[in-house]
PDB file of N, CA and C in Angstrom:
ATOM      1  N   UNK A   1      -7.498 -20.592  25.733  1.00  0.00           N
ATOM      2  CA  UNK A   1      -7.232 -19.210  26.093  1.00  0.00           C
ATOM      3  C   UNK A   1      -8.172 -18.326  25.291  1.00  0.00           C
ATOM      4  N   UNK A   2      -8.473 -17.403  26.006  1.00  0.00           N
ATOM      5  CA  UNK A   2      -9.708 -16.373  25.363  1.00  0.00           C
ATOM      6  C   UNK A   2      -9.325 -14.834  25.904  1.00  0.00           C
ATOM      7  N   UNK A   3      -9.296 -14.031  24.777  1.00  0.00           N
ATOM      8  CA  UNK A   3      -9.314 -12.735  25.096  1.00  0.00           C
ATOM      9  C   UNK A   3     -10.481 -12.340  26.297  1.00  0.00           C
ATOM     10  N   UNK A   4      -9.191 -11.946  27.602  1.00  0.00           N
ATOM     11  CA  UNK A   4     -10.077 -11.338  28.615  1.00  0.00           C
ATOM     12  C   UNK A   4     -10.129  -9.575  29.135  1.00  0.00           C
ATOM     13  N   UNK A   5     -10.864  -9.109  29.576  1.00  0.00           N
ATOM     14  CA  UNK A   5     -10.478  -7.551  29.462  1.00  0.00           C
ATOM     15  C   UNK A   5      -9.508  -7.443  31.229  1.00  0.00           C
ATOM     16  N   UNK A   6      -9.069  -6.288  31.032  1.00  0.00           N
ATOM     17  CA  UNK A   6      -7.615  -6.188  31.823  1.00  0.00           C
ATOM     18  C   UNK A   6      -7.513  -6.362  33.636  1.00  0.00           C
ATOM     19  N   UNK A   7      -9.094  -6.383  34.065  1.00  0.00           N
ATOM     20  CA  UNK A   7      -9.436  -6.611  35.501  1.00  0.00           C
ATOM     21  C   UNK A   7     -10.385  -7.470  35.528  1.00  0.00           C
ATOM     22  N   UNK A   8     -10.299  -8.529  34.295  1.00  0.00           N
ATOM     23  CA  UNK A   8     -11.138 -10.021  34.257  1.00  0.00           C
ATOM     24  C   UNK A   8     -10.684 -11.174  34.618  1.00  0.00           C
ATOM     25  N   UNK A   9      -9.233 -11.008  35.507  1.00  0.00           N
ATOM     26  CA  UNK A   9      -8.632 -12.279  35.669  1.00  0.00           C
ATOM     27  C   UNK A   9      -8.410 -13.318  35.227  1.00  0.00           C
ATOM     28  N   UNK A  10      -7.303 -12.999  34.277  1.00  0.00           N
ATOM     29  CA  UNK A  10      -7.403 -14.306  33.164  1.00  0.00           C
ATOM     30  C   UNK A  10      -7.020 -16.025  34.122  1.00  0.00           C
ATOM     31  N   UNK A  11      -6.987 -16.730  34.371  1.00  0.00           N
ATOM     32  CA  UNK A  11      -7.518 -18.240  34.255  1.00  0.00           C
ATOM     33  C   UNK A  11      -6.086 -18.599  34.041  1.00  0.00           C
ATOM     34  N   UNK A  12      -5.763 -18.773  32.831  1.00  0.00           N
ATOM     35  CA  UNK A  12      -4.392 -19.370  32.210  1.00  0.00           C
ATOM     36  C   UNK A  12      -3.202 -18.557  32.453  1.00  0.00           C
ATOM     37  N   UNK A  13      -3.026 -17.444  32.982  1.00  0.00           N
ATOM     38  CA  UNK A  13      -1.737 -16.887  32.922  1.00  0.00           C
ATOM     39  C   UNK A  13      -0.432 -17.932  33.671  1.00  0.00           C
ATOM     40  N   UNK A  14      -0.711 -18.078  35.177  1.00  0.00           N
ATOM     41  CA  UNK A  14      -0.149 -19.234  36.077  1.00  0.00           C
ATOM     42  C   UNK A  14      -0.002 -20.215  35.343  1.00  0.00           C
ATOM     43  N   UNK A  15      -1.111 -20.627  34.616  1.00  0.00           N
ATOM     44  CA  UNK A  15      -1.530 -22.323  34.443  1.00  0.00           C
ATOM     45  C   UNK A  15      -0.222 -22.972  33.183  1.00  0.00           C
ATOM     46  N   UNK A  16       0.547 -23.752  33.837  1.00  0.00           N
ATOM     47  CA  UNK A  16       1.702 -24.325  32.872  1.00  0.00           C
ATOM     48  C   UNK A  16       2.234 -25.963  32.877  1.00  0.00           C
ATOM     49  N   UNK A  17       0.167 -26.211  33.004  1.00  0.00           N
ATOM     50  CA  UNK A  17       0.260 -27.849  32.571  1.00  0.00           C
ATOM     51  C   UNK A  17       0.475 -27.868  31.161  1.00  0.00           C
ATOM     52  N   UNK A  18       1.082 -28.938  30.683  1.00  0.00           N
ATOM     53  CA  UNK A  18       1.117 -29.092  29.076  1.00  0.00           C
ATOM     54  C   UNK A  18       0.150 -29.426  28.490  1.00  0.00           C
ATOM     55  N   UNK A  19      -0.064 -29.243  27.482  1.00  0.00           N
ATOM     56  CA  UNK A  19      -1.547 -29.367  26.530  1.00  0.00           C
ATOM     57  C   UNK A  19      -1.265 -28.211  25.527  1.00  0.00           C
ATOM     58  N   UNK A  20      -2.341 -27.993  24.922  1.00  0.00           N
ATOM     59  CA  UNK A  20      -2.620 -27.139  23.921  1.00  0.00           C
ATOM     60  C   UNK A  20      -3.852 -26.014  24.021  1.00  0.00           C
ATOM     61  N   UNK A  21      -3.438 -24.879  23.700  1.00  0.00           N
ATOM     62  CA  UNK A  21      -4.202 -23.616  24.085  1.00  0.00           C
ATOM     63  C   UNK A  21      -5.076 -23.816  22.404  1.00  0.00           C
ATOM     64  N   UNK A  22      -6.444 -23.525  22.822  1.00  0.00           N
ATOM     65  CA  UNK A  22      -7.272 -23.071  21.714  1.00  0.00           C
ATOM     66  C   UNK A  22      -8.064 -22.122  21.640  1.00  0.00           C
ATOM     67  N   UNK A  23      -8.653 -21.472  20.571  1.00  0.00           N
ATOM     68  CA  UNK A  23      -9.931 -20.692  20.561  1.00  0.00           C
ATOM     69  C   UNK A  23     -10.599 -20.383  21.226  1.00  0.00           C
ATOM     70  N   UNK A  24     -11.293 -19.955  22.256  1.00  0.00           N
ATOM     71  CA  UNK A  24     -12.511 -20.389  22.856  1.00  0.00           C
ATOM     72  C   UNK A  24     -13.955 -20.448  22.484  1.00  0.00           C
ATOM     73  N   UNK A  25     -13.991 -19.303  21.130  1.00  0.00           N
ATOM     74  CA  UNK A  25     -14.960 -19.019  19.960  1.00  0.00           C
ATOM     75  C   UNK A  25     -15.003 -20.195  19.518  1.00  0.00           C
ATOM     76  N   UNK A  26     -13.503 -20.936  18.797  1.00  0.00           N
ATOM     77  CA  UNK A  26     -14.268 -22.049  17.391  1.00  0.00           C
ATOM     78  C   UNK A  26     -13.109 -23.523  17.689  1.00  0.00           C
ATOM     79  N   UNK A  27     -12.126 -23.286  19.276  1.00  0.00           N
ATOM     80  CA  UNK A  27     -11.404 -24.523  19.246  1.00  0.00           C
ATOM     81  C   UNK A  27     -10.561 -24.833  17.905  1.00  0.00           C
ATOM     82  N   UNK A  28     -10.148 -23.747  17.338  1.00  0.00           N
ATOM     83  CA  UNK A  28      -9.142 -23.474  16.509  1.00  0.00           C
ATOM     84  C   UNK A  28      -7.600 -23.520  17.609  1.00  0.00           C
ATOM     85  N   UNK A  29      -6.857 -24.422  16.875  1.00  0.00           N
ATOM     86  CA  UNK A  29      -5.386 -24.653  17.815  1.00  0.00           C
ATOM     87  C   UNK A  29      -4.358 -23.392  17.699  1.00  0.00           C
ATOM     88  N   UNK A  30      -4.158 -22.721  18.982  1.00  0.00           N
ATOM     89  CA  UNK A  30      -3.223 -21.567  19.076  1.00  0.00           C
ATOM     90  C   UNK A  30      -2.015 -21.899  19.167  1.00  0.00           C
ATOM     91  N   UNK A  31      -1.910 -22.295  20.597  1.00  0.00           N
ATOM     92  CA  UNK A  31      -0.294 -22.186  21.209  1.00  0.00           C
ATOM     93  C   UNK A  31       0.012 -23.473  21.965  1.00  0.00           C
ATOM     94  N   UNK A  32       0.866 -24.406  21.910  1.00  0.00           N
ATOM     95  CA  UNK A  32       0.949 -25.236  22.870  1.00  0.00           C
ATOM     96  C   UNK A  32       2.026 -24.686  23.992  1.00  0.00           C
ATOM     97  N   UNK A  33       1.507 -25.343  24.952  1.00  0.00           N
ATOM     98  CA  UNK A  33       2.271 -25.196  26.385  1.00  0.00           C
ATOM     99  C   UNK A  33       3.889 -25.150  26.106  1.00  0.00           C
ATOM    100  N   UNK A  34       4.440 -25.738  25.330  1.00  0.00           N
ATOM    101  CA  UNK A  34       5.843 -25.614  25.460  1.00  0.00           C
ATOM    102  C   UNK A  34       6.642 -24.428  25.256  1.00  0.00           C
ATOM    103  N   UNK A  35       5.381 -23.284  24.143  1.00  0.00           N
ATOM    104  CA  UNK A  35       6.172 -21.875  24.130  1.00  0.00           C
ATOM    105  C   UNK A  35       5.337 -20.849  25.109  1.00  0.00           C
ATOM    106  N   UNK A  36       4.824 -21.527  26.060  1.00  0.00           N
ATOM    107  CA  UNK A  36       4.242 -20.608  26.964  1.00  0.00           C
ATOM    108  C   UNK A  36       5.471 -20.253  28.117  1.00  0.00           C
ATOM    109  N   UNK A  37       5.289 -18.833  28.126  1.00  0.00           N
ATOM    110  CA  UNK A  37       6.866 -18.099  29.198  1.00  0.00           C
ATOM    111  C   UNK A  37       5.759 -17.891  30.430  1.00  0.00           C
ATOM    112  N   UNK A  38       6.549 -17.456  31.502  1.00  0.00           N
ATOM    113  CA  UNK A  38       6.178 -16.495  32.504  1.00  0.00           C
ATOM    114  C   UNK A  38       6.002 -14.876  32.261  1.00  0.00           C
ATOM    115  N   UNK A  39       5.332 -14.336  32.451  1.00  0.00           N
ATOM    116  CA  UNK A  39       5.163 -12.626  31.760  1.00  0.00           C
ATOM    117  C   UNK A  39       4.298 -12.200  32.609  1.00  0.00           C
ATOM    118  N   UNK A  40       4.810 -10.361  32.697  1.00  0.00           N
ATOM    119  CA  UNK A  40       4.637  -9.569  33.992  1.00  0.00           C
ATOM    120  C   UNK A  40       2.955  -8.839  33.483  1.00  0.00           C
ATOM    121  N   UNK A  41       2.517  -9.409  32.548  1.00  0.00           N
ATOM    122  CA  UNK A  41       1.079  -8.922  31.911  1.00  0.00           C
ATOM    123  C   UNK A  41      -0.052 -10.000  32.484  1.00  0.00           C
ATOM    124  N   UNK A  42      -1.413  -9.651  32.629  1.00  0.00           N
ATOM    125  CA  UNK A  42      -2.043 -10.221  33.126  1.00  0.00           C
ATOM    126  C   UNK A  42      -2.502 -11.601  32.176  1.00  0.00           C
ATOM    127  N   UNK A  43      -2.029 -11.389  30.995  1.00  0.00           N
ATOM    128  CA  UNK A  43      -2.407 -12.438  29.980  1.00  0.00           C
ATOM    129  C   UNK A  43      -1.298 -13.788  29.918  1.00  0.00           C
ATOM    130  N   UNK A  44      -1.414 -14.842  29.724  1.00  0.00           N
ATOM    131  CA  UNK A  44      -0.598 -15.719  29.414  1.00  0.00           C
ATOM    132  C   UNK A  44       0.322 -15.283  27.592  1.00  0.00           C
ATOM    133  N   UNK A  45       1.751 -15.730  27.881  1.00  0.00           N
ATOM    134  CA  UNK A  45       2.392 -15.194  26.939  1.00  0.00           C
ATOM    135  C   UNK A  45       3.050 -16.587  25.919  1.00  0.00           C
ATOM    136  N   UNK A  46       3.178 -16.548  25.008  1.00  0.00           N
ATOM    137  CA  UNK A  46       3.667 -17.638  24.158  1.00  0.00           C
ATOM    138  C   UNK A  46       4.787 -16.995  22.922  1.00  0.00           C
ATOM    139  N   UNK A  47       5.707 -17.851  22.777  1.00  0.00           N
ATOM    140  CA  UNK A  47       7.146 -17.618  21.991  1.00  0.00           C
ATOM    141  C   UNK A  47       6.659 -17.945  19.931  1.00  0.00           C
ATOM    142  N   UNK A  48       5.298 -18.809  20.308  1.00  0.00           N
ATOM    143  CA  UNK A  48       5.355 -19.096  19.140  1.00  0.00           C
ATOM    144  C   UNK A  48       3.522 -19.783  18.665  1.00  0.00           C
ATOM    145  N   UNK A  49       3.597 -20.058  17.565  1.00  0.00           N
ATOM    146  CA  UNK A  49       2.317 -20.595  17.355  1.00  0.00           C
ATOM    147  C   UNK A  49       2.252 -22.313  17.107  1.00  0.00           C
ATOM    148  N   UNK A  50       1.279 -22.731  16.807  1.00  0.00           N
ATOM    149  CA  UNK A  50       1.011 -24.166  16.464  1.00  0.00           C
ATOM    150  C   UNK A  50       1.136 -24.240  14.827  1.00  0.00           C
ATOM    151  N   UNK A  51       0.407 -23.384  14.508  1.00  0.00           N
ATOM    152  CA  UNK A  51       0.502 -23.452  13.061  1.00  0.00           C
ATOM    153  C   UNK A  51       0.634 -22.065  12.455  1.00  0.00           C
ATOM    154  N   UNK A  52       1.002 -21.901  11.259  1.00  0.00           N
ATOM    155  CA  UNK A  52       1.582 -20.409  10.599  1.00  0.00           C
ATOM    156  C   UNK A  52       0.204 -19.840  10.861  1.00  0.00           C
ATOM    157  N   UNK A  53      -1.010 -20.620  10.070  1.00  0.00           N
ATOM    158  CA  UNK A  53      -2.429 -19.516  10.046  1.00  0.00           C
ATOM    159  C   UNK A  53      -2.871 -19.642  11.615  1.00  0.00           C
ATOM    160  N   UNK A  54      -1.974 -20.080  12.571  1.00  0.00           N
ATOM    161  CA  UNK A  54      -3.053 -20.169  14.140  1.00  0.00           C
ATOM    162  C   UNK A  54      -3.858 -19.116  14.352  1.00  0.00           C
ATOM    163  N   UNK A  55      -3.060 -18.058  14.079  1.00  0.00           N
ATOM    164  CA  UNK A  55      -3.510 -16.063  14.415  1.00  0.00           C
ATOM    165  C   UNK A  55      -2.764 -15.648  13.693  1.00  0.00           C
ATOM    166  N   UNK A  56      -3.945 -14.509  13.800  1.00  0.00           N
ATOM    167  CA  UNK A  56      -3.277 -12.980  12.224  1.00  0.00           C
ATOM    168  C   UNK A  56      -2.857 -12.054  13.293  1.00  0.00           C
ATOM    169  N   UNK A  57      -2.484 -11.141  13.014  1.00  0.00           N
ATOM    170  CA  UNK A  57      -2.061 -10.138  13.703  1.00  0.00           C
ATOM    171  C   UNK A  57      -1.836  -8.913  12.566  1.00  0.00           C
ATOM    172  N   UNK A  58      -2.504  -8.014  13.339  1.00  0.00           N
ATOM    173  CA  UNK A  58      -2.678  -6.386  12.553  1.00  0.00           C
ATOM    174  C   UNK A  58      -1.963  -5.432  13.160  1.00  0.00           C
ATOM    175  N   UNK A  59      -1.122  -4.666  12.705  1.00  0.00           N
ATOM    176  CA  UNK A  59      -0.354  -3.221  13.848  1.00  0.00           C
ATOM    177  C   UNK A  59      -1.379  -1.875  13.790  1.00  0.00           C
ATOM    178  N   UNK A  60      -1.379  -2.234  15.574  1.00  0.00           N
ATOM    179  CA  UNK A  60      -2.559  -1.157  15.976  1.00  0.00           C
ATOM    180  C   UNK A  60      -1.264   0.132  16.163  1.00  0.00           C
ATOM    181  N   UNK A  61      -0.385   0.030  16.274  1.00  0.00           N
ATOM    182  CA  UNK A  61       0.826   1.795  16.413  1.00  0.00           C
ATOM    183  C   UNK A  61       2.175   0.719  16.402  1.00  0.00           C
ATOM    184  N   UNK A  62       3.044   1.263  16.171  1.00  0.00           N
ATOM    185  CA  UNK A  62       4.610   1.601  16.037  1.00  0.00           C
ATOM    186  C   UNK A  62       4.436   0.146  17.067  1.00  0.00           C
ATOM    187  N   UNK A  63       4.795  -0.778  16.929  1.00  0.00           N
ATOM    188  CA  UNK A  63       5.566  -1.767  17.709  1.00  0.00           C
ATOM    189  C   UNK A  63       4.639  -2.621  18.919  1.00  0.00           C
ATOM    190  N   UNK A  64       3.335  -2.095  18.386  1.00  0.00           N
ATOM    191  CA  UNK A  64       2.129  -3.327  19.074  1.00  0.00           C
ATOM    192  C   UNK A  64       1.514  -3.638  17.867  1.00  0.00           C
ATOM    193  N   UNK A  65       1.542  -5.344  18.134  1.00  0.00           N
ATOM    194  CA  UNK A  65      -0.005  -5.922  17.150  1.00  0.00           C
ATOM    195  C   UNK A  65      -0.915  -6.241  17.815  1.00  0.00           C
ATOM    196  N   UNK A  66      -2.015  -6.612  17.463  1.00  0.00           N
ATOM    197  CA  UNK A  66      -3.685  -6.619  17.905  1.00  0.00           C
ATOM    198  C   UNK A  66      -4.079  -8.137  17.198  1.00  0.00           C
ATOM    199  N   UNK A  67      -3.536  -9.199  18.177  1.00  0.00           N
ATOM    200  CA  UNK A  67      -3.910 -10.754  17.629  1.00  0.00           C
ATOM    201  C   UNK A  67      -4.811 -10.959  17.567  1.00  0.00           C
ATOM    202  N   UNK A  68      -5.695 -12.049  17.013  1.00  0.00           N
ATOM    203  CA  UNK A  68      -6.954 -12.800  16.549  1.00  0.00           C
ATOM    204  C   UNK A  68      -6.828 -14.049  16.325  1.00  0.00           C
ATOM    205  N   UNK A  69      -7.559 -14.938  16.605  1.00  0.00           N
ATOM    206  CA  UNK A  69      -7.719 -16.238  16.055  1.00  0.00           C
ATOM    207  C   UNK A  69      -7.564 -16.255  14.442  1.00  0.00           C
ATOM    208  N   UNK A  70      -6.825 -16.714  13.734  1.00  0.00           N
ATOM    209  CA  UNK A  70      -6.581 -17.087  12.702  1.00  0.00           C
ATOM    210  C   UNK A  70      -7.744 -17.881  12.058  1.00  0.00           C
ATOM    211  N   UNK A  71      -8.648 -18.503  12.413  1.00  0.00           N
ATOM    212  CA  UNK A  71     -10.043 -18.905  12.104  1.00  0.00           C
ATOM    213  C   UNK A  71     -11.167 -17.807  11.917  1.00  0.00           C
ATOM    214  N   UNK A  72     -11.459 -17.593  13.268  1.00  0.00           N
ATOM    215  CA  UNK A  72     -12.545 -17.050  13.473  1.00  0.00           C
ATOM    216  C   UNK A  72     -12.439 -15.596  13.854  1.00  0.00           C
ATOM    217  N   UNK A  73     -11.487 -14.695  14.131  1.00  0.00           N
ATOM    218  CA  UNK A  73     -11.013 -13.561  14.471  1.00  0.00           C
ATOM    219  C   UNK A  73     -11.407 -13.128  15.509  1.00  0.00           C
ATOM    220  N   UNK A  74     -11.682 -14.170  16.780  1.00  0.00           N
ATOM    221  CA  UNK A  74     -11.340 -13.710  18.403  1.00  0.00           C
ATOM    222  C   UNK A  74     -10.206 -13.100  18.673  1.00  0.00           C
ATOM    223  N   UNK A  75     -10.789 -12.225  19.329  1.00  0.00           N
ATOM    224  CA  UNK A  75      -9.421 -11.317  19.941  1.00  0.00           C
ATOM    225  C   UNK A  75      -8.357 -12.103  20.956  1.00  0.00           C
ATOM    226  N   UNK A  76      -7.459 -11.765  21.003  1.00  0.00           N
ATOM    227  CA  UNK A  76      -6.586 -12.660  22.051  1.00  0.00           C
ATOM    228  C   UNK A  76      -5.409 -11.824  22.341  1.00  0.00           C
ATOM    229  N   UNK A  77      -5.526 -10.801  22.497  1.00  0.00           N
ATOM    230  CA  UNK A  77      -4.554  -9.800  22.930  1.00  0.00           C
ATOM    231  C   UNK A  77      -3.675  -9.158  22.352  1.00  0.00           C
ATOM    232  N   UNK A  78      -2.142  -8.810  22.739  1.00  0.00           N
ATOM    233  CA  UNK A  78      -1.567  -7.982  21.506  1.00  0.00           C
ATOM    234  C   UNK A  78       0.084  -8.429  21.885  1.00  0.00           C
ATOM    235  N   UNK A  79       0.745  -8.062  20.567  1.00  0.00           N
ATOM    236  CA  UNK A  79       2.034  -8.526  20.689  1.00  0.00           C
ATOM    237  C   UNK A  79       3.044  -7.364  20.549  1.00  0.00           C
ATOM    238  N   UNK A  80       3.747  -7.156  20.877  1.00  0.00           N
ATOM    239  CA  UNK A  80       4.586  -6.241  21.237  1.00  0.00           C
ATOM    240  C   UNK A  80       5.949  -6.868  20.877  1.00  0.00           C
ATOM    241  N   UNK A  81       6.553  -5.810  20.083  1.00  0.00           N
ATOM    242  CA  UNK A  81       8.143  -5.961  19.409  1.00  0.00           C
ATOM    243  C   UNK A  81       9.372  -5.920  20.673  1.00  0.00           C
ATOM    244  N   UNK A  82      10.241  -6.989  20.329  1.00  0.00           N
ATOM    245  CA  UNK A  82      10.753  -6.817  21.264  1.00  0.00           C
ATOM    246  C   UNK A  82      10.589  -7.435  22.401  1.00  0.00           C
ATOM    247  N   UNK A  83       9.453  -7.856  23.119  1.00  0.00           N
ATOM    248  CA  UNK A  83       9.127  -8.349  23.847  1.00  0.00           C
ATOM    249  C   UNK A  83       8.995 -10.011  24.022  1.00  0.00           C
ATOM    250  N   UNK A  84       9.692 -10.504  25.277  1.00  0.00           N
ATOM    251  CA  UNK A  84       9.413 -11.710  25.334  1.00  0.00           C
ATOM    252  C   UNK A  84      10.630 -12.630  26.620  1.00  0.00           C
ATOM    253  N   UNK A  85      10.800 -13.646  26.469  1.00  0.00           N
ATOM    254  CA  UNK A  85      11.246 -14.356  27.920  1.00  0.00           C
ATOM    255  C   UNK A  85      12.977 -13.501  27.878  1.00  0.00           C
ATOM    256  N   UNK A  86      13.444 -13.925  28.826  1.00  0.00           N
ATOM    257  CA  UNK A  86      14.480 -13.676  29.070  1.00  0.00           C
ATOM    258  C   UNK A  86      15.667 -14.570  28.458  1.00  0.00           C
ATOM    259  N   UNK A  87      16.812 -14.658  27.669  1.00  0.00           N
ATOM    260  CA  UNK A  87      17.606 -15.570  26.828  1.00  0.00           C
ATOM    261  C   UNK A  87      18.014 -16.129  28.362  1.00  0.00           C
ATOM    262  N   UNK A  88      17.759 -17.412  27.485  1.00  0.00           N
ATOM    263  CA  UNK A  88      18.547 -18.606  28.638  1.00  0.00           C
ATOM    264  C   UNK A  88      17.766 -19.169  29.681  1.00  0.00           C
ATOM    265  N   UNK A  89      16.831 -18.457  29.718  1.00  0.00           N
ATOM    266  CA  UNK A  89      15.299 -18.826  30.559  1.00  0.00           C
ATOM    267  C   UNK A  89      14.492 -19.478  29.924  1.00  0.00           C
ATOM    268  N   UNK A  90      14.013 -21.148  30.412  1.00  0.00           N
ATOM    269  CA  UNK A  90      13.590 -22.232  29.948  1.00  0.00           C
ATOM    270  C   UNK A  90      12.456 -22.468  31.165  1.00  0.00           C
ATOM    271  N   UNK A  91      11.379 -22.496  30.887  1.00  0.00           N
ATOM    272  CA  UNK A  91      10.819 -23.409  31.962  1.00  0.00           C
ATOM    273  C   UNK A  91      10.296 -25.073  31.549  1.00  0.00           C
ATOM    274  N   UNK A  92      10.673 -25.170  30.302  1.00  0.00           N
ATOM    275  CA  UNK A  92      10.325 -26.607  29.980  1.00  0.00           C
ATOM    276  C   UNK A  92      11.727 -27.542  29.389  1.00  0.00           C
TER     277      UNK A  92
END
């Protein structure tokens, strides 16, 4: 998965074969498929990381962060408080 801009059609949003999401800069390990949700954003969404340092995250205002590769500091979109699957909603 790679930070794409907002009418670049991201690739992975649909995509919910299992495997493992990486970097696209340095193949640094992000997110595996099992905390990947369905989400109404054009980006693919994940519940959690692979590892604590996978991505940093900085607060760009009140209740959005501005993620990065935890390696190499590719952008990879932003996280928002509050936000995320619906309780009780599993797709794996």
């Amino acid at each position: 998965m790679s930070f794409c801009s907002f009418f670049g059609g991201e690739v992975f949003k649909d995509h919910f074969k299992p495997g493992l999401y990486v970097c696209a800069k340095c193949d640094h390990q992000l997110f595996s498929s099992r905390s990947k949700y369905e989400h109404s954003s054009p980006w693919p969404a994940f519940t959690e990381t692979i590892h604590e340092d996978s991505v940093s995250k900085h607060q760009e205002r009140p209740g959005a962060y501005k993620v990065r590769c935890g390696k190499c500091g590719n952008g990879l979109g932003h996280e928002f408080v509050n936000d995320g699957p619906a309780k009780g909603v599993s797709r794996f």
